[in-house]
C-alpha atoms as a PDB file:
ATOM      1  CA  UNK A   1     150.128 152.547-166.960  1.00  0.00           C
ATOM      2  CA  UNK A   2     148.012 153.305-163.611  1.00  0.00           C
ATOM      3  CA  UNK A   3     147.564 157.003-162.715  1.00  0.00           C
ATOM      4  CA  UNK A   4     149.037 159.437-162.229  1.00  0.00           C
ATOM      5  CA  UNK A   5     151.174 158.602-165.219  1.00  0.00           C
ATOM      6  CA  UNK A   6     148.537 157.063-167.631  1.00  0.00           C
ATOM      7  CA  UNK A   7     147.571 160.240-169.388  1.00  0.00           C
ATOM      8  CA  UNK A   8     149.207 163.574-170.813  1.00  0.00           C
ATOM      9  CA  UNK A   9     147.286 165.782-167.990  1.00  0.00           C
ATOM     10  CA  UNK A  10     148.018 163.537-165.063  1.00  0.00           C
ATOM     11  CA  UNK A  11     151.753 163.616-166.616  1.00  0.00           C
ATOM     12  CA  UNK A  12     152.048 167.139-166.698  1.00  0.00           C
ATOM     13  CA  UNK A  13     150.541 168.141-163.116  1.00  0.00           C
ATOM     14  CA  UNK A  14     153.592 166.189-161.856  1.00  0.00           C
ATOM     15  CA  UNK A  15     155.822 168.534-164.261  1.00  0.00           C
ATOM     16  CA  UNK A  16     158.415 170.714-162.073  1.00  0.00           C
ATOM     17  CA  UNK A  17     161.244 173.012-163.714  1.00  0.00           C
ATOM     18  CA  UNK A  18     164.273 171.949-163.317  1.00  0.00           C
ATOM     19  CA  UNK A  19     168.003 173.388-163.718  1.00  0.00           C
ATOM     20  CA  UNK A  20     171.408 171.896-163.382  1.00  0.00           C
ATOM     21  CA  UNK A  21     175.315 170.404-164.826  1.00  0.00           C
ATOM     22  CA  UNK A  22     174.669 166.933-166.609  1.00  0.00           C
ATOM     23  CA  UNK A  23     177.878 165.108-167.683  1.00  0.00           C
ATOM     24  CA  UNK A  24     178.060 162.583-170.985  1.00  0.00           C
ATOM     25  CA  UNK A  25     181.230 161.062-172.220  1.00  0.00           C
ATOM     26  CA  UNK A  26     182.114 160.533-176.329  1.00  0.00           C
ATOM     27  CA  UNK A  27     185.416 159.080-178.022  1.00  0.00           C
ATOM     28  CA  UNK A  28     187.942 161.278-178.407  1.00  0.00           C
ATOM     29  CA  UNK A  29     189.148 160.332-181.699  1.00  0.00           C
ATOM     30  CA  UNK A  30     187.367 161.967-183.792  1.00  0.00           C
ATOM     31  CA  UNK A  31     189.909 165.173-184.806  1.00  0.00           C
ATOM     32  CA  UNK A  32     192.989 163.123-184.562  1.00  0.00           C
ATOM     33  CA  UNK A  33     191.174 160.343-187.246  1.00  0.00           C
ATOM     34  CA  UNK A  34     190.501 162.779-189.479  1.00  0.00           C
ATOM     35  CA  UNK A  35     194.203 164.689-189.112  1.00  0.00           C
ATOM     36  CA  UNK A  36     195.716 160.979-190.056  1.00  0.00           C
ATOM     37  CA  UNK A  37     194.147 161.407-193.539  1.00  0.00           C
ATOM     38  CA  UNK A  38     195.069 165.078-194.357  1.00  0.00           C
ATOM     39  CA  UNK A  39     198.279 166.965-195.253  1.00  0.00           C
ATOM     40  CA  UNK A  40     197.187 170.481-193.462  1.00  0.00           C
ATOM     41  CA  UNK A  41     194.570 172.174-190.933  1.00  0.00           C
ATOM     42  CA  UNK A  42     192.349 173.644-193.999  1.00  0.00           C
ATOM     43  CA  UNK A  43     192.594 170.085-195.896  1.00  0.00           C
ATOM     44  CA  UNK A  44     191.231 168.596-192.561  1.00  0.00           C
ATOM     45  CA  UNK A  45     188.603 171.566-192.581  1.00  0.00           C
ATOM     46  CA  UNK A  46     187.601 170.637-195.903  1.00  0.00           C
ATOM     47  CA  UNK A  47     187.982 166.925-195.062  1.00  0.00           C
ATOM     48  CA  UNK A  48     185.137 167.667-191.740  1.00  0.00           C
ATOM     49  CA  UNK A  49     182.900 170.194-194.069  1.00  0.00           C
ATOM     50  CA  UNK A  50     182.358 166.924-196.081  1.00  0.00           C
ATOM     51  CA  UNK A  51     181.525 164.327-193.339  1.00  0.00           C
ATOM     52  CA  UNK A  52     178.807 166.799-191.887  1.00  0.00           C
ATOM     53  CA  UNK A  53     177.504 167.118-195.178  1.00  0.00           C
ATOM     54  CA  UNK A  54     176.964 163.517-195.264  1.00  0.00           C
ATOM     55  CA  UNK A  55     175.309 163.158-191.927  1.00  0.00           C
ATOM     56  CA  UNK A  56     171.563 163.036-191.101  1.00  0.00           C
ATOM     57  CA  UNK A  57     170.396 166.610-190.911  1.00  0.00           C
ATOM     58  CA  UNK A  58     170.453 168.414-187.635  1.00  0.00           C
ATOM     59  CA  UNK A  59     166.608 169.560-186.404  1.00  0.00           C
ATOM     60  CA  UNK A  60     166.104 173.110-186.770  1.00  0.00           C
ATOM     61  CA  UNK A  61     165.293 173.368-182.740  1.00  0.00           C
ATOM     62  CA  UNK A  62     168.795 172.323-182.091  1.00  0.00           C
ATOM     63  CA  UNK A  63     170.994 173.970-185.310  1.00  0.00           C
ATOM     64  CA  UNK A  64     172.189 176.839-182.257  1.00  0.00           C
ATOM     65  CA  UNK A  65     173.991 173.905-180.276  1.00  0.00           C
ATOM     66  CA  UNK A  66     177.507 172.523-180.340  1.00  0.00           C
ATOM     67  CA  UNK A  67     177.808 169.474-182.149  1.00  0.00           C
ATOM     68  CA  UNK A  68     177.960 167.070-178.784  1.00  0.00           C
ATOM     69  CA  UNK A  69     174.669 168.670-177.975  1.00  0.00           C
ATOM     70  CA  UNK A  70     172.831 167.920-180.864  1.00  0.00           C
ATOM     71  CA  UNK A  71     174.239 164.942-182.360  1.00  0.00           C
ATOM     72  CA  UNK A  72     172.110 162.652-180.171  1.00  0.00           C
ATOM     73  CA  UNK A  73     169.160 164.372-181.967  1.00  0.00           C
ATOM     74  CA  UNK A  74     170.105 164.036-185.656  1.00  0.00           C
ATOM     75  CA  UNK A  75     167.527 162.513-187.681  1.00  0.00           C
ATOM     76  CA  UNK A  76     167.438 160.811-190.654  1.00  0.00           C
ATOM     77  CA  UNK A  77     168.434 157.163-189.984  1.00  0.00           C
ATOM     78  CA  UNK A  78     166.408 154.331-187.721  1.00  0.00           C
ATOM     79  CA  UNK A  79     167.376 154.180-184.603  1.00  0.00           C
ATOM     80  CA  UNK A  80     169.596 150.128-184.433  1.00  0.00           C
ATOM     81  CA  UNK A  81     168.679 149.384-181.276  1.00  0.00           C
ATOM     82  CA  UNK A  82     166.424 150.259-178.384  1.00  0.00           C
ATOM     83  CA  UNK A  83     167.576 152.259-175.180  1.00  0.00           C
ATOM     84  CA  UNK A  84     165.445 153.134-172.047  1.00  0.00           C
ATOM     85  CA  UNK A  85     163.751 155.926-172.858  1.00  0.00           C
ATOM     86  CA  UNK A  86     163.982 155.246-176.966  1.00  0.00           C
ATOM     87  CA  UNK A  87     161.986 152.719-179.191  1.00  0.00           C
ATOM     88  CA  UNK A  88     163.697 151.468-182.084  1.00  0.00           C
ATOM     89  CA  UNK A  89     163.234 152.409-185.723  1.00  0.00           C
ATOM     90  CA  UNK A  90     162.436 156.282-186.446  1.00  0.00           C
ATOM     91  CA  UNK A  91     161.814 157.794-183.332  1.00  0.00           C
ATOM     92  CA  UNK A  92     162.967 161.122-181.249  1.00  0.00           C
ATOM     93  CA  UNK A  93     166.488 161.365-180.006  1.00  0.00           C
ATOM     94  CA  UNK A  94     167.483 161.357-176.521  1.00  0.00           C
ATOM     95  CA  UNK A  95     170.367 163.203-174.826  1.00  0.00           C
ATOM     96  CA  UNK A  96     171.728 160.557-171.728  1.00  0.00           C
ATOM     97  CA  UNK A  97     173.676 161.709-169.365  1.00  0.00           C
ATOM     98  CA  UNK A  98     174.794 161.536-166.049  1.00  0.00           C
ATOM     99  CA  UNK A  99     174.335 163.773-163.069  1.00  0.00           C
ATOM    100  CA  UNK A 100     178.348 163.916-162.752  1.00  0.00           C
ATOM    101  CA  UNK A 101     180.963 162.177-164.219  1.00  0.00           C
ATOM    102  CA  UNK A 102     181.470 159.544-162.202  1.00  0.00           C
ATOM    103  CA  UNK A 103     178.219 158.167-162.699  1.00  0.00           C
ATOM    104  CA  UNK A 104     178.701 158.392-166.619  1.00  0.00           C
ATOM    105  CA  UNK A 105     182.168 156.979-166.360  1.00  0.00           C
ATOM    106  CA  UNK A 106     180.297 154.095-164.898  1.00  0.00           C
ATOM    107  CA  UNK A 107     177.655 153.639-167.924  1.00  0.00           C
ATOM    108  CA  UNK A 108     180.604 153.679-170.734  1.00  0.00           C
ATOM    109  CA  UNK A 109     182.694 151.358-168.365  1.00  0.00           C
ATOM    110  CA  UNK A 110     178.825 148.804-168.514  1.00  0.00           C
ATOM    111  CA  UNK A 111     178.499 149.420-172.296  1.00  0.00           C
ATOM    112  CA  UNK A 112     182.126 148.689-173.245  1.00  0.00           C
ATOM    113  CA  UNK A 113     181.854 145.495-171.475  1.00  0.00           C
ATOM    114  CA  UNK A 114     178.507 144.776-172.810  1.00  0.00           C
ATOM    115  CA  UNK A 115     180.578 144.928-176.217  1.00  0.00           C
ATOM    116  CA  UNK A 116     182.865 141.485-174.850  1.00  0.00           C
ATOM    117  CA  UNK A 117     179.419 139.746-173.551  1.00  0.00           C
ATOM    118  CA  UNK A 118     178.069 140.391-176.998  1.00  0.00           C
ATOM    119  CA  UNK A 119     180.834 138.591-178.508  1.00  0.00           C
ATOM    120  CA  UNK A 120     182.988 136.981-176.474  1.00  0.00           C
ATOM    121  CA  UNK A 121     185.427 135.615-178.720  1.00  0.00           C
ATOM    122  CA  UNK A 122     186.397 139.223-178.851  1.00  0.00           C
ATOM    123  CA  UNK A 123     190.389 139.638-177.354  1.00  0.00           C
ATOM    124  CA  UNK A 124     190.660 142.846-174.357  1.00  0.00           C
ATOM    125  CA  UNK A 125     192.588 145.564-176.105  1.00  0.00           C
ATOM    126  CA  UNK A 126     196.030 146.197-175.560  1.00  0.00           C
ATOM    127  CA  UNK A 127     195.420 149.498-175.163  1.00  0.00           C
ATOM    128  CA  UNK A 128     193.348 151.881-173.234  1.00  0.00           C
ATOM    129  CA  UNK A 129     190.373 153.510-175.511  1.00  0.00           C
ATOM    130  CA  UNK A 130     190.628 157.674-174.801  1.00  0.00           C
ATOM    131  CA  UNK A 131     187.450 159.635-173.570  1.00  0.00           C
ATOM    132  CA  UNK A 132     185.868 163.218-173.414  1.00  0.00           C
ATOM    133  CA  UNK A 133     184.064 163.793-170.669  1.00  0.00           C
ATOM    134  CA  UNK A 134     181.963 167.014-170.582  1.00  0.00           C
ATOM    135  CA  UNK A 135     179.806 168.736-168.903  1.00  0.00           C
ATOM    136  CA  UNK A 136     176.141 170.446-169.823  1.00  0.00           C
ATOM    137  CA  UNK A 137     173.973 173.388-168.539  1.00  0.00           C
ATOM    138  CA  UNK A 138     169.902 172.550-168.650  1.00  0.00           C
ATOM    139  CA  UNK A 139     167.271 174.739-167.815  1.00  0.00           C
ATOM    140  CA  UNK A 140     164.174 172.341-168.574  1.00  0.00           C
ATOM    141  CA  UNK A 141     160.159 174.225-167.713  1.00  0.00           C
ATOM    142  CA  UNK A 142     159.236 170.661-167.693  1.00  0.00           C
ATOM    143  CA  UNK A 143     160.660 168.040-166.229  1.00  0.00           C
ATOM    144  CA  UNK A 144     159.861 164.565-164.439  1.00  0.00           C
ATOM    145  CA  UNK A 145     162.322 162.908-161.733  1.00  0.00           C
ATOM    146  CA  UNK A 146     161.711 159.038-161.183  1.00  0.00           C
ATOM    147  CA  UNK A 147     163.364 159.032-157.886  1.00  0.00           C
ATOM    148  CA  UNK A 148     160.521 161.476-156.054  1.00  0.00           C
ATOM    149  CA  UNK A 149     156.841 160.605-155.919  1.00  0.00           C
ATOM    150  CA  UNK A 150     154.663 159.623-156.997  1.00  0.00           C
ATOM    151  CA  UNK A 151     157.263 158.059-159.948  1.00  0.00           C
ATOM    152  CA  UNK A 152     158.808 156.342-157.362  1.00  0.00           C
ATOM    153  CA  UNK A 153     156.363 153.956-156.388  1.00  0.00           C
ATOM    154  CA  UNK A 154     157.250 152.013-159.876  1.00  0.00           C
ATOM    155  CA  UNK A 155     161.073 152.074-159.039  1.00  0.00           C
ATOM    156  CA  UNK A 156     161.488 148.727-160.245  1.00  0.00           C
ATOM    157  CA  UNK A 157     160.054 149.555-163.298  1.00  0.00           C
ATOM    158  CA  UNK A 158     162.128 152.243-164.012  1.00  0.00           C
ATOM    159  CA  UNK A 159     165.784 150.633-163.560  1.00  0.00           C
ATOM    160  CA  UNK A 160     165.128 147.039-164.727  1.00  0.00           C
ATOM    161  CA  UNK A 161     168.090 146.446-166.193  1.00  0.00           C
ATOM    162  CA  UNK A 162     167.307 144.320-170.281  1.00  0.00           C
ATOM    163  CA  UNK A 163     163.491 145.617-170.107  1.00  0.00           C
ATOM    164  CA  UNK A 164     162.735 149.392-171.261  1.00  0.00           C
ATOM    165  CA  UNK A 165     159.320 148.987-172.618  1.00  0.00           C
ATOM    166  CA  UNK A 166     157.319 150.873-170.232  1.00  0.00           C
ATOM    167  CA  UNK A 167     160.515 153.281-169.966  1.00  0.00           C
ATOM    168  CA  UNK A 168     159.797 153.673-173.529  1.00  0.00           C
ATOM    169  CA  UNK A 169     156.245 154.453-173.351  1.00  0.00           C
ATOM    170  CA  UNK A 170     156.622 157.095-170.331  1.00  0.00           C
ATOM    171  CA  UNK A 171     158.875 158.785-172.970  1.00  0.00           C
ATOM    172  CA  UNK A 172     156.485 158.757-175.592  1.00  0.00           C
ATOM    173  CA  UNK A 173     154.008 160.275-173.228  1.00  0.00           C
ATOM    174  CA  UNK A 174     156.393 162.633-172.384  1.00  0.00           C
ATOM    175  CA  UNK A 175     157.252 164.163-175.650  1.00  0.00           C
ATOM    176  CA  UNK A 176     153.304 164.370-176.469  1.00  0.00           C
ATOM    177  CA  UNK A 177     153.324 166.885-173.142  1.00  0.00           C
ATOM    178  CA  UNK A 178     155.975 168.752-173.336  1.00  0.00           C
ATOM    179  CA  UNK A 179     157.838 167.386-171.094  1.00  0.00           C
ATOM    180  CA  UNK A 180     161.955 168.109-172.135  1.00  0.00           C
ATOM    181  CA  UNK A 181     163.724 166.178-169.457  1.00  0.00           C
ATOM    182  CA  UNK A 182     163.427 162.847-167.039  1.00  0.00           C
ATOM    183  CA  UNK A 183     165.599 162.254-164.152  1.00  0.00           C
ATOM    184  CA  UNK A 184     165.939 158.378-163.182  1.00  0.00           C
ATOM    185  CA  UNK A 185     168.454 156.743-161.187  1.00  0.00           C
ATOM    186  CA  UNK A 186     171.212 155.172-162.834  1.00  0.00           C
ATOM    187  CA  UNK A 187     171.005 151.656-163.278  1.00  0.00           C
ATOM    188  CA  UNK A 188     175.164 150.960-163.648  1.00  0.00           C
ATOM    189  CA  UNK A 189     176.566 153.055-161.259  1.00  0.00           C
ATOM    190  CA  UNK A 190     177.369 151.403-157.727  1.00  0.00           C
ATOM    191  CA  UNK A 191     175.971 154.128-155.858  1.00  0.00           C
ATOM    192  CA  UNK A 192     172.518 154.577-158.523  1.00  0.00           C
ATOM    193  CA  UNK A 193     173.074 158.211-158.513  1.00  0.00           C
ATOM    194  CA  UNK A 194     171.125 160.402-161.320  1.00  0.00           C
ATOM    195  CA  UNK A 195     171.153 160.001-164.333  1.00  0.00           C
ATOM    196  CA  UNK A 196     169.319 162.528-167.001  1.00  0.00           C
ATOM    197  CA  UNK A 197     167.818 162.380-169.972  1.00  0.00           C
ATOM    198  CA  UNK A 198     167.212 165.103-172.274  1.00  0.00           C
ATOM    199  CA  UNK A 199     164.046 164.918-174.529  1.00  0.00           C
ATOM    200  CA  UNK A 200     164.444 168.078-176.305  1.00  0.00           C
ATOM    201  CA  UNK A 201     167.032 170.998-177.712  1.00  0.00           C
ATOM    202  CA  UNK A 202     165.146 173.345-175.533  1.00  0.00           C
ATOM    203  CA  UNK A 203     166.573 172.089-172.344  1.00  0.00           C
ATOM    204  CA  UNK A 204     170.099 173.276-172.641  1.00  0.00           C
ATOM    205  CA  UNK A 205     171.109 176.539-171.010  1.00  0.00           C
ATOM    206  CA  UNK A 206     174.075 177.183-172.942  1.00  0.00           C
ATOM    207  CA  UNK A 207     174.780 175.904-176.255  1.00  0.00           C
ATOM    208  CA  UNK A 208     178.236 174.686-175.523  1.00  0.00           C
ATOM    209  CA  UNK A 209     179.270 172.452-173.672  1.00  0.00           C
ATOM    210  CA  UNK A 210     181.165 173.687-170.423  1.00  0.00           C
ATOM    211  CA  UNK A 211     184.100 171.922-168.456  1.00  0.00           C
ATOM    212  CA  UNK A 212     186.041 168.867-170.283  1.00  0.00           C
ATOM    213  CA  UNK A 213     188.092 165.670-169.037  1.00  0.00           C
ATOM    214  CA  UNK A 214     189.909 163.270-170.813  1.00  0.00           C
ATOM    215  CA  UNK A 215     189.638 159.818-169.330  1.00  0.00           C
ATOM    216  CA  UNK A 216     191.170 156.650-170.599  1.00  0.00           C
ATOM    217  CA  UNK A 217     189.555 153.399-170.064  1.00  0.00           C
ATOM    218  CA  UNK A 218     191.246 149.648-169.588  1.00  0.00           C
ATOM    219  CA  UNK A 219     189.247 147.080-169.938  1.00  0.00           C
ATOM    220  CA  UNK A 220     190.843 143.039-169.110  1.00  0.00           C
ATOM    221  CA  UNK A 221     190.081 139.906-166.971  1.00  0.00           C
ATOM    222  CA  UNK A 222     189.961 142.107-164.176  1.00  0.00           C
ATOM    223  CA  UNK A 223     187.357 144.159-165.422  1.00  0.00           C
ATOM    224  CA  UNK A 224     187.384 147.930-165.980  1.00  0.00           C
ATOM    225  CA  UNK A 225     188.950 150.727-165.230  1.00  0.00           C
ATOM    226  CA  UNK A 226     188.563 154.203-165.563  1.00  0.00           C
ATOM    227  CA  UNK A 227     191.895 156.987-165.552  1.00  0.00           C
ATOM    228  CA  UNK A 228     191.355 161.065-165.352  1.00  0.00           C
ATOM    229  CA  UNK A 229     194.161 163.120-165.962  1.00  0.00           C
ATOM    230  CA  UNK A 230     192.702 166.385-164.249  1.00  0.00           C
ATOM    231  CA  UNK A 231     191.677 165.957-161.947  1.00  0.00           C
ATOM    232  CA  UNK A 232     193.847 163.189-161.198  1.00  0.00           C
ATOM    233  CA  UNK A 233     191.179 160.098-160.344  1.00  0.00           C
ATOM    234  CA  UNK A 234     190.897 156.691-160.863  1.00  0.00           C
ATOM    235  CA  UNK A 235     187.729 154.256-160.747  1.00  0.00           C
ATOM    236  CA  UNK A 236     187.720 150.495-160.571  1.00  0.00           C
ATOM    237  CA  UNK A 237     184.818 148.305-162.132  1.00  0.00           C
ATOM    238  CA  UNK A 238     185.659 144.783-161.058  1.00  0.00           C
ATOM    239  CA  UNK A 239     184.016 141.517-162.748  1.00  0.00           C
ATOM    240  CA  UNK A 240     180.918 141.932-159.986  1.00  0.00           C
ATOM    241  CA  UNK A 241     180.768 145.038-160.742  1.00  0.00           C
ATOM    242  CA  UNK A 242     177.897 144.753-163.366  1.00  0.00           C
ATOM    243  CA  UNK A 243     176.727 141.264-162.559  1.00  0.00           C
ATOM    244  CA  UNK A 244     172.941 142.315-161.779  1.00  0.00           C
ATOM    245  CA  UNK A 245     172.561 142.470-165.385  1.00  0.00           C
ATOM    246  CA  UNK A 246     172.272 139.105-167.026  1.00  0.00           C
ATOM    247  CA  UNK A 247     173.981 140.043-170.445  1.00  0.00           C
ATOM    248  CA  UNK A 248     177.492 140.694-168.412  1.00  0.00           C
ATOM    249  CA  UNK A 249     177.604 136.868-167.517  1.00  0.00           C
ATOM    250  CA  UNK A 250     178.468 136.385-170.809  1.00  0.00           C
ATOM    251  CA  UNK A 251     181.656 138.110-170.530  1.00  0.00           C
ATOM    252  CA  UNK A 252     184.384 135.413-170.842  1.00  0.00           C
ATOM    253  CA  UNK A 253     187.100 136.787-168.276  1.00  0.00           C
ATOM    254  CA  UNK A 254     189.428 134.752-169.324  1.00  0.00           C
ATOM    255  CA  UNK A 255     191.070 132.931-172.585  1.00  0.00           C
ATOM    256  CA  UNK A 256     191.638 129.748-173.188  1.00  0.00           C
ATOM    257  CA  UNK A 257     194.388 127.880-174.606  1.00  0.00           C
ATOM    258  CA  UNK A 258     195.084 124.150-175.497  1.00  0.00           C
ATOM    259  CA  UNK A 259     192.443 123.188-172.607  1.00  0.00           C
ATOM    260  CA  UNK A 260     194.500 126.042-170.372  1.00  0.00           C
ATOM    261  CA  UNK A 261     192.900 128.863-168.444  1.00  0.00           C
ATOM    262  CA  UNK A 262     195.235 131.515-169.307  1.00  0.00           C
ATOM    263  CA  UNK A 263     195.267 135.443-168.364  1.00  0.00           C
ATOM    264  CA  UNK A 264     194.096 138.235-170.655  1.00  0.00           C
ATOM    265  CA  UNK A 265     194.149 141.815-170.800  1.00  0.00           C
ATOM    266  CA  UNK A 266     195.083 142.170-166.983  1.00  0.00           C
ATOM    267  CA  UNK A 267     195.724 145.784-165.949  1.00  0.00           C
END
């Protein structure tokens, strides 16, 4: 990489503190799946005790944090698949999230679809899937932002949309200076607002996790859309919504049927 990102030094002179809310959504399922399999509240308490148990081990730099703070930094298993700022295989965790939750809403609504490109045999679900969206406090002594100079003169770079290997390699740089969080602009959302990633346990202000919404997501022939409850918003992700990534034009909007285009999933 040219300067003044090729080395640790050149890295860190660009370094600025930063503090801030970041937003990342999760399932909400996972108290109600274990409740189906128990007969009481200590039975499911037991029930939980047992899954963590079984679970990669939690660094010791993060054990103060709420589980949806550190469970992006759990080791013990390869990583499946590559992200933007993380290689495959064994490598450090990454907290992504989203500068609000609008802009996170937007990356679940991209990766959910991504799910019907993958294999799009796959029939829309009847029903909508149920989210958690919450928010996070950071305080970061190091961090880089993508969007200001002089990152910003390799925009392109940064938000290709299928290649991450020079994403990947800034991060690697980044961990080897210290550096605990990377701002970048957000590759899904309509408006490319911020997205942040979190490099280490050190960056969180607060070890839980602050204000929570429950959003449920429909996904169809139309596309996606996104439901709040409180506040009371809605967000629409039609089939162009996405289209500047190649992998999305694999989504097969419609079924067929006997040589018939027919409708499925509509919302």
């Amino acid at each position: 990489m040219s300067s003044p990102i090729s080395t640790r030094a050149e890295l860190l002179s660009n370094a600025r503190a930063a503090t801030g809310t970041c937003w990342r959504v999760v399932e909400a399922q996972n108290q109600i799946s274990t409740a189906k399999l128990t007969d009481s509240a200590d039975e499911q308490h037991v029930l939980e005790l047992l899954i963590e148990e079984a679970k990669p081990p939690v660094p010791p730099e993060c054990q103060h944090l709420n589980f949806l703070l550190f469970t992006p930094f759990r080791y013990g298993a390869p990583y499946p698949r590559g992200s933007r700022f993380r290689r495959t295989g064994f490598t450090p965790g990454v907290y992504y999230s989203s500068s609000n939750s609008h802009v996170a809403i937007a990356e679940l609504c991209f990766h959910r679809l991504l799910v019907f490109a993958e294999s799009p045999d796959t029939k829309w679900p009847a029903n909508a899937g149920e989210y958690t969206a919450f928010a996070a406090d950071y305080s970061a002594t190091r961090s880089i932002d993508l969007t200001t100079a002089p990152f910003d003169s390799r925009s392109a770079t940064w938000t290709h949309p299928t290649r991450y290997d020079e994403c990947q390699e800034l991060a690697e740089l980044a961990h080897t200076a210290g550096v605990e969080l990377i701002k970048y602009s957000s590759v899904r959302d309509p408006r490319h607002r911020l997205n942040i990633a979190i490099l280490a346990c050190s960056a969180f202000a607060s070890p839980q996790p602050g204000i929570r919404q429950t959003w449920r997501i429909l996904l169809g022939s139309n596309g996606a859309r996104a439901l709040c409850e409180m506040p009371r918003e809605t967000l629409d992700f039609n089939r162009d919504a996405f289209q500047a990534d190649p992998r999305i034009k694999k989504v097969r909007w419609v079924a067929k049927a006997r040589g018939k285009r027919l409708p499925a999933g509509r919302f």
